[in-house]
Protein backbone atom coordinates (compact mmCIF):
# COMPACT_ATOMS: atom_id res chain seq x y z
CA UNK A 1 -43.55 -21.30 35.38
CA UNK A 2 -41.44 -18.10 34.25
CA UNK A 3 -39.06 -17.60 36.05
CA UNK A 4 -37.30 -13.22 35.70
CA UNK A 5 -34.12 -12.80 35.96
CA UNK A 6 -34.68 -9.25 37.53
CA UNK A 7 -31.64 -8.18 37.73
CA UNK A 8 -30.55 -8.71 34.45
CA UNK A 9 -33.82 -6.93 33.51
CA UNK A 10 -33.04 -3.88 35.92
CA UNK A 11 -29.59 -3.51 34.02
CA UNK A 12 -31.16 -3.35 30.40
CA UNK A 13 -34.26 -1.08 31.95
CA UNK A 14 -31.37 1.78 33.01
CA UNK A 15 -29.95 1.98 29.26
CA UNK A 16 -33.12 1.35 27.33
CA UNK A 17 -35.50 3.74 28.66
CA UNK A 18 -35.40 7.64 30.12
CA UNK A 19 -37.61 6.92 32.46
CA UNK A 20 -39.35 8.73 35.08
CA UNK A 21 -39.54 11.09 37.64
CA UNK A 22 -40.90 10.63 41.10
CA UNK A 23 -40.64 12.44 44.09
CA UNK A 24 -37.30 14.07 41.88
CA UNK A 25 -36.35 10.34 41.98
CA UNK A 26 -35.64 8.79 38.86
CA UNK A 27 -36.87 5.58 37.48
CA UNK A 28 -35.53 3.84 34.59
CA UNK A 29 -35.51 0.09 35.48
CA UNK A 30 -39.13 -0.28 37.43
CA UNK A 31 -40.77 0.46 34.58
CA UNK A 32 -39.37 -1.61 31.84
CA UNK A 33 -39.61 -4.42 34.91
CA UNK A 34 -43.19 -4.08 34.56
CA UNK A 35 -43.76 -4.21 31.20
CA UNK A 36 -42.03 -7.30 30.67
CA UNK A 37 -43.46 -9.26 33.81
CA UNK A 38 -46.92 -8.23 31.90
CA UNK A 39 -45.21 -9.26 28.63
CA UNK A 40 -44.68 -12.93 29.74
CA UNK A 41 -47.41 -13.63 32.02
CA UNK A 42 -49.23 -14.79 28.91
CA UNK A 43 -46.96 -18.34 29.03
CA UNK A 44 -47.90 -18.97 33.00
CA UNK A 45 -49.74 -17.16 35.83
CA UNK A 46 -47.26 -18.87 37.80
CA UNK A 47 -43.74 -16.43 38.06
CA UNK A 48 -40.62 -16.68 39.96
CA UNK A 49 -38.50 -13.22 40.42
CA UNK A 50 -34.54 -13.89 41.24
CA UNK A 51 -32.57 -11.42 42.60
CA UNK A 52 -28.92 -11.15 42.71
CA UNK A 53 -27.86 -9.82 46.36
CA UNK A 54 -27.98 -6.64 47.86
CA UNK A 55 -24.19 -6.28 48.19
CA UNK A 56 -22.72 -7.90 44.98
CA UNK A 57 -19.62 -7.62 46.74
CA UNK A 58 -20.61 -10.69 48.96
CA UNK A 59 -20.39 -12.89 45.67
CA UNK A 60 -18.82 -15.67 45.87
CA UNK A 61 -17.00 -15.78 49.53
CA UNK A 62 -16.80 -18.95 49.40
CA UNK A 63 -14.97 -19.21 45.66
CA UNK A 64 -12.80 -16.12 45.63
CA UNK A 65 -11.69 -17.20 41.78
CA UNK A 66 -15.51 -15.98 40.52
CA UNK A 67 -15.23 -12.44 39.93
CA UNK A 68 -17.21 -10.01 42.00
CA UNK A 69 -19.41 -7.06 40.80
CA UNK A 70 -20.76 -3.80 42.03
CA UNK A 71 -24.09 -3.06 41.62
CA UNK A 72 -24.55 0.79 41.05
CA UNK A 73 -26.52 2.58 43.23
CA UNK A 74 -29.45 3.54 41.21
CA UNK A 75 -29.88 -0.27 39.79
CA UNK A 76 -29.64 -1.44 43.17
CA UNK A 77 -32.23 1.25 44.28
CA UNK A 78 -34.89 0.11 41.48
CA UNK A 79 -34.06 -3.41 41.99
CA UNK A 80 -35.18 -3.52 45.82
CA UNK A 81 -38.47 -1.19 45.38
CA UNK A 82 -39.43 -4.10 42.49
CA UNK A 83 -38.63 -6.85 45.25
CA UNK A 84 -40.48 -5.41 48.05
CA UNK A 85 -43.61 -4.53 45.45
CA UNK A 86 -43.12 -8.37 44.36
CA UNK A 87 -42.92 -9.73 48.20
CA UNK A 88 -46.09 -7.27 48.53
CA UNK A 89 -48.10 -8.84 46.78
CA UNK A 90 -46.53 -12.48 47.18
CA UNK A 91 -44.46 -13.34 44.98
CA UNK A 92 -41.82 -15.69 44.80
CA UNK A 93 -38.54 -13.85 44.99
CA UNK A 94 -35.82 -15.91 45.36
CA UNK A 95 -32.80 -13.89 46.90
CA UNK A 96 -30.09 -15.05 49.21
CA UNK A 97 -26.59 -13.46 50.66
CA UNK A 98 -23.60 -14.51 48.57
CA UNK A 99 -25.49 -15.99 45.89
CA UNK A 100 -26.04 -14.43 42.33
CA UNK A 101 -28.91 -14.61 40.67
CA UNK A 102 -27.62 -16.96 37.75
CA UNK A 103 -27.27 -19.38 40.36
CA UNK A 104 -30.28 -19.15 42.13
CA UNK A 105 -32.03 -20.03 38.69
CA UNK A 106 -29.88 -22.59 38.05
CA UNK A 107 -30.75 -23.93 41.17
CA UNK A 108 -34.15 -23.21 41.15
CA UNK A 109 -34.00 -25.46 37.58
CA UNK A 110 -32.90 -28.14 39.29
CA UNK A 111 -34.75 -28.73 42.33
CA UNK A 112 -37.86 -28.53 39.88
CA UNK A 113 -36.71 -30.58 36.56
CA UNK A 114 -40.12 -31.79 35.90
CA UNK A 115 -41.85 -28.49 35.97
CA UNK A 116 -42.16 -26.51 32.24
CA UNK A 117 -39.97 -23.50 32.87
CA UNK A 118 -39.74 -20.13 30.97
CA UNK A 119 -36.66 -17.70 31.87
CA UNK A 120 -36.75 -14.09 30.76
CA UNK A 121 -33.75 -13.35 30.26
CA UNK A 122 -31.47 -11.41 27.88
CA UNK A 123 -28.21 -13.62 29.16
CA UNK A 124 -26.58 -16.32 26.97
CA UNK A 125 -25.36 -17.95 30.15
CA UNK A 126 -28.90 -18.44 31.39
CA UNK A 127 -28.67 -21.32 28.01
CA UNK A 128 -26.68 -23.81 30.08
CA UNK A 129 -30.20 -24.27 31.87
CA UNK A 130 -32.10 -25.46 28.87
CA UNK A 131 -33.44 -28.99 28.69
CA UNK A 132 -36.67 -30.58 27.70
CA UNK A 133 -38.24 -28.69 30.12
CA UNK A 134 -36.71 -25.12 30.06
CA UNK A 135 -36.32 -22.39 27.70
CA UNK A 136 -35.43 -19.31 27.29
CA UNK A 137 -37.10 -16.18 26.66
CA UNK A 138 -35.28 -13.03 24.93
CA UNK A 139 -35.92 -9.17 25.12
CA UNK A 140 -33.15 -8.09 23.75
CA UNK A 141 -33.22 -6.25 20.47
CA UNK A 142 -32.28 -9.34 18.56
CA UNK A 143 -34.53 -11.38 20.44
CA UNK A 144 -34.98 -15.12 20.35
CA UNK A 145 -35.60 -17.80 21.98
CA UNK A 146 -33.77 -20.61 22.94
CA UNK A 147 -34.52 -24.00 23.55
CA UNK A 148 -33.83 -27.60 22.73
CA UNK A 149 -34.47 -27.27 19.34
CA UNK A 150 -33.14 -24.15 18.49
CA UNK A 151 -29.99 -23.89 20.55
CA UNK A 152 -27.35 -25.06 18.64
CA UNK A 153 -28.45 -22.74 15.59
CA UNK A 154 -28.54 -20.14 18.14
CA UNK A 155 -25.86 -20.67 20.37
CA UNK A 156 -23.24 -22.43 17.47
CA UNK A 157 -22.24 -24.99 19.72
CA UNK A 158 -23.65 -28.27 20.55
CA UNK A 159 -26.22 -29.12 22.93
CA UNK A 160 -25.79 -28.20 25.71
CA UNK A 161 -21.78 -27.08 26.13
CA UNK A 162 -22.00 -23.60 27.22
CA UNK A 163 -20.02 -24.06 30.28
CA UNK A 164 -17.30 -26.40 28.86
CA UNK A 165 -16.55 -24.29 26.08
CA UNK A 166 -16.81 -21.14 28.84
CA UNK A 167 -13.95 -23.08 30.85
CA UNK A 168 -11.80 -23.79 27.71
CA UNK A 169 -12.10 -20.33 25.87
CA UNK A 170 -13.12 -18.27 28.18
CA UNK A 171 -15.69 -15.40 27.84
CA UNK A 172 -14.91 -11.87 27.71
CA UNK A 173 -18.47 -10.04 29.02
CA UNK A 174 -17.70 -12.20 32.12
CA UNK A 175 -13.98 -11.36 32.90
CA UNK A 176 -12.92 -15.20 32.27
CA UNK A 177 -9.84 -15.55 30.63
CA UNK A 178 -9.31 -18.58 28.53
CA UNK A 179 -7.11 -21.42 29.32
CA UNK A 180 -3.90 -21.65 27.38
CA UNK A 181 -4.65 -22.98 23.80
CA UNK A 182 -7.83 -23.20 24.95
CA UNK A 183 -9.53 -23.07 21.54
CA UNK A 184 -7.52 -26.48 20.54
CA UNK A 185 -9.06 -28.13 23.47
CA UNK A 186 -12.12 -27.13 22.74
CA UNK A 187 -11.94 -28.20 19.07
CA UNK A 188 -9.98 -31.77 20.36
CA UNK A 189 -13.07 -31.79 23.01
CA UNK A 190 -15.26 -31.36 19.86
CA UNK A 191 -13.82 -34.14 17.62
CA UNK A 192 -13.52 -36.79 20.71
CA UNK A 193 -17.34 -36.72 21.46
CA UNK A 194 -18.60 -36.26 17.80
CA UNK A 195 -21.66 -38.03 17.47
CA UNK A 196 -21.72 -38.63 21.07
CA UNK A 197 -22.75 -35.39 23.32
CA UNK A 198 -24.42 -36.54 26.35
CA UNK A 199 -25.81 -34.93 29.17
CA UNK A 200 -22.86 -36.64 30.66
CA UNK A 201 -20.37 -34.59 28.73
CA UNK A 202 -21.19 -31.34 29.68
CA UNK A 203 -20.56 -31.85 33.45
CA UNK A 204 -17.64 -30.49 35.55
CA UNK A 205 -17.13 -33.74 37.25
CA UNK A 206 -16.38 -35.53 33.13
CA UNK A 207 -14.60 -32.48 31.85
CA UNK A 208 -11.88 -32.99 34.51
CA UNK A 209 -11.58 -36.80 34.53
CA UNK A 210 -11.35 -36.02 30.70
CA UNK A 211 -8.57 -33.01 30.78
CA UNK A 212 -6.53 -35.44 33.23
CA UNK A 213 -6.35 -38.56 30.56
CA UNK A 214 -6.65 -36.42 27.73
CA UNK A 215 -4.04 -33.11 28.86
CA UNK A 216 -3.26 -33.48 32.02
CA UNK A 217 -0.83 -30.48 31.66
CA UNK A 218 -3.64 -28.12 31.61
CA UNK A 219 -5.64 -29.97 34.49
CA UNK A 220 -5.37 -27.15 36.91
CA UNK A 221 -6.41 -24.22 34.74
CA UNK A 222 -9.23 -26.18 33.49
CA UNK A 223 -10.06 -27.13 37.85
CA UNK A 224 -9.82 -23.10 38.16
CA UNK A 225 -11.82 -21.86 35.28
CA UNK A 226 -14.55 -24.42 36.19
CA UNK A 227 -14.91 -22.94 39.51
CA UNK A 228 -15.60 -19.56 37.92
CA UNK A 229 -17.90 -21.15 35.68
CA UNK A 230 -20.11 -23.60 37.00
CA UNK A 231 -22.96 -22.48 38.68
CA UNK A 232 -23.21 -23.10 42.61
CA UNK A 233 -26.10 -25.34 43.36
CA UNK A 234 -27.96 -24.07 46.84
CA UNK A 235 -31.68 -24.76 48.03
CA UNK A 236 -34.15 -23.09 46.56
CA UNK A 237 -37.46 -25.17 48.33
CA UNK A 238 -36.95 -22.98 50.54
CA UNK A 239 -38.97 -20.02 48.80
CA UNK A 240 -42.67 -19.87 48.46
CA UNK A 241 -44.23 -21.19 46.00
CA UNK A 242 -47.49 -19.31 45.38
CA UNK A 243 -48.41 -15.36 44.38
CA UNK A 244 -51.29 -13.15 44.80
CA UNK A 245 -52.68 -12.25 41.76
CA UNK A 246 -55.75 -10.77 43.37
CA UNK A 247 -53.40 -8.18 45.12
CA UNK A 248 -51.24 -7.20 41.84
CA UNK A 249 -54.67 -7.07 40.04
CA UNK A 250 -56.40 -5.10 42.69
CA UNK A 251 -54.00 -2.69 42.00
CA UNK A 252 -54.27 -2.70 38.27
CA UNK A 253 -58.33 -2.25 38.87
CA UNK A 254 -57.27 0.68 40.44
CA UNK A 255 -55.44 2.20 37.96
CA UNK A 256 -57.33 1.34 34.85
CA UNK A 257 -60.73 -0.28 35.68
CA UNK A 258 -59.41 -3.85 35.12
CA UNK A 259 -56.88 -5.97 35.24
CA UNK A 260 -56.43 -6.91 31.30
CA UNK A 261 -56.15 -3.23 29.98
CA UNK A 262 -53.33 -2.81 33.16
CA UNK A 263 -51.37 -5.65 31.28
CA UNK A 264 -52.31 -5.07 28.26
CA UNK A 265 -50.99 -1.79 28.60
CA UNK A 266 -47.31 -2.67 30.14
CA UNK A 267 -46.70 -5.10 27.02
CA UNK A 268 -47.39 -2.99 24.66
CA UNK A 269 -46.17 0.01 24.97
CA UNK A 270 -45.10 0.55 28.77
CA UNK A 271 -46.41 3.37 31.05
CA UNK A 272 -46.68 7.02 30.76
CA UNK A 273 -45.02 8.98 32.95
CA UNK A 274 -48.59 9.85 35.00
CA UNK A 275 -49.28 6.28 34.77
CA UNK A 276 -46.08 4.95 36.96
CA UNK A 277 -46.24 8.17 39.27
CA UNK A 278 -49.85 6.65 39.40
CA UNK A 279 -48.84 3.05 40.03
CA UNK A 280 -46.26 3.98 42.83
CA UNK A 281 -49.28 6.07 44.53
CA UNK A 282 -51.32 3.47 44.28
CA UNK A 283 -48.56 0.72 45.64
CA UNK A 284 -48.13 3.26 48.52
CA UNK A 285 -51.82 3.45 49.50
CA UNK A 286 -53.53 -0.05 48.81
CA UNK A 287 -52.88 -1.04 52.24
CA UNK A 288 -56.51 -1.84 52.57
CA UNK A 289 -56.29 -4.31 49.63
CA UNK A 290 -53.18 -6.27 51.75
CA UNK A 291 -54.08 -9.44 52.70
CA UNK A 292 -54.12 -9.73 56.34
CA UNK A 293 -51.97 -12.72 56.82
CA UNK A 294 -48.69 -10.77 55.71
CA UNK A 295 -46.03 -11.05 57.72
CA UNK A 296 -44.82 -8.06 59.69
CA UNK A 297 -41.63 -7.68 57.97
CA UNK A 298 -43.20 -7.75 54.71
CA UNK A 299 -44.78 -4.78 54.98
CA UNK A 300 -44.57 -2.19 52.48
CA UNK A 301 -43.38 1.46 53.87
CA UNK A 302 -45.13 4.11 53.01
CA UNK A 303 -41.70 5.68 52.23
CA UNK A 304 -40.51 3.07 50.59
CA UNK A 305 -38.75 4.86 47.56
CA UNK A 306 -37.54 7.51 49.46
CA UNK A 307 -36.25 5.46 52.39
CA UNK A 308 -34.03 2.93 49.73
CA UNK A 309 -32.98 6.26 48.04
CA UNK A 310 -31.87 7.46 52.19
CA UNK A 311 -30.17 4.17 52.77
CA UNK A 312 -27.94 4.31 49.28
CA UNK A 313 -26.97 8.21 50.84
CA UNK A 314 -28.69 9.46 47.37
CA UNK A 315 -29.87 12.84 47.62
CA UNK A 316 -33.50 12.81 46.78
């Protein structure tokens, strides 16, 4: 299973490509989307898409002490014309109000340990996920890959302690200020367990019955910086768990004859810009190709980029 963090991928797409035109509507993030779904298809044929929410300013209600972002207009645009191409043709998209993506994979990790997972993904924090059975998949431009083996060359800590040392130092690309002399916790954290790192270790639930024999005086900013740490578990069986390749194929026949060169042609170099003006046609008029048992809601507009542009009050 690989499993896209999409909107992780959306952000990179808007400052790593110029992108295209269509309809006077610029695309940035769609395309580079594509090219890395067709990248990675090569581990699985079966995907999972997650989605952080349409109003990031819904994060978190519940757990005011987790920061909350903004998504910018034009991500937010690209973002939804991928999901309702990707619910199109049946996809697994796992998206749900007040609920980031991060945690939707995490969740999605757990409620499936047994199945081999693959998340593309150019997010460190998408590490505290690995285990035997998940790994991590890099674009980035010093891209790797982590897993079980590799992680604590990559990551420089030991397996797996992302989050604890998260709630002792902090992390600056998240907003997440250290607790005080947190780096001497970590390091006294470090030397206790030497030798010893469990899976144990690494949870929230042993990091405070730890802090409160070990430093009690720091027990509350260690309670509060695990709460903007942790990811939130919530159901993910919810979601689908199937995809129709004939229908994302049936569109690739129509652009390029088959479905191999279509792929073939994302990964390696991406699209030209008459190629995606060509793919959105395409998406817009394959309604014949759809299979019949849909649902209504699912439909795909006819409009569909220019009516998410409309709702955003972008001028188009």
């Amino acid at each position: 299973m690989v499993i896209y963090d999409i909107s992780n991928l959306a952000h990179t797409g808007i400052w790593a490509t110029q992108g295209f035109f269509y309809e006077d509507v610029k695309f940035r993030a769609l395309p580079f989307i594509f090219s890395k779904v067709a990248n990675y298809t090569q581990k699985s044929s079966e995907v999972t898409f997650a989605f952080d929410p349409e109003i990031r300013g819904e994060f978190h209600t519940t757990n005011p002490l987790k920061p909350n972002r903004q998504l910018k207009p034009e991500v937010l645009r690209e973002i939804n014309t991928f999901l309702e191409i990707a619910k199109w043709c049946e996809m697994r998209c796992l998206r749900l109000n007040s609920v980031s993506a991060d945690d939707l994979i995490y969740s999605f990790c757990q409620d499936n340990k047994n199945l081999t997972k693959w998340i593309v993904s150019a997010d460190k924090d998408m590490a505290c996920n690995v285990d035997e059975t998940t790994s991590i998949l890099s674009f980035s431009s010093t891209s790797y890959n982590i897993d079980i083996d590799t992680f604590e060359d990559l990551m420089q800590i030991p397996f797996n302690l992302t989050n604890v040392e998260k709630v002792f130092r902090g992390c600056q690309s998240d907003a997440i200020k250290g607790v005080t002399k947190g780096s001497s916790l970590w390091n006294k954290y470090l030397t206790f367990h030497a030798g010893n790192i469990t899976e144990e270790v690494s949870s929230q639930e042993y990091l405070v019955s730890w802090i409160i024999t070990h430093a009690p005086e720091w027990e509350q900013a260690v309670k509060e910086n695990i709460k903007k740490v942790y990811p939130v578990k919530v159901d993910t069986t919810q979601f689908d768990e199937w995809a129709n390749w004939d229908l994302w194929n049936a569109i690739a026949f129509e652009m390029f004859g088959n479905s191999k060169y279509f792929n073939s042609r994302f990964s390696v170099r991406g699209l030209t810009e008459g190629e995606f003006n060509k793919l959105i046609t395409i998406v817009q008029n394959t309604s014949a190709v759809r299979p019949s048992i849909m649902e209504p809601n699912l439909t795909l507009s006819t409009t569909f980029v220019q009516k998410g542009a409309a709702d955003l009050d972008l001028e188009i």
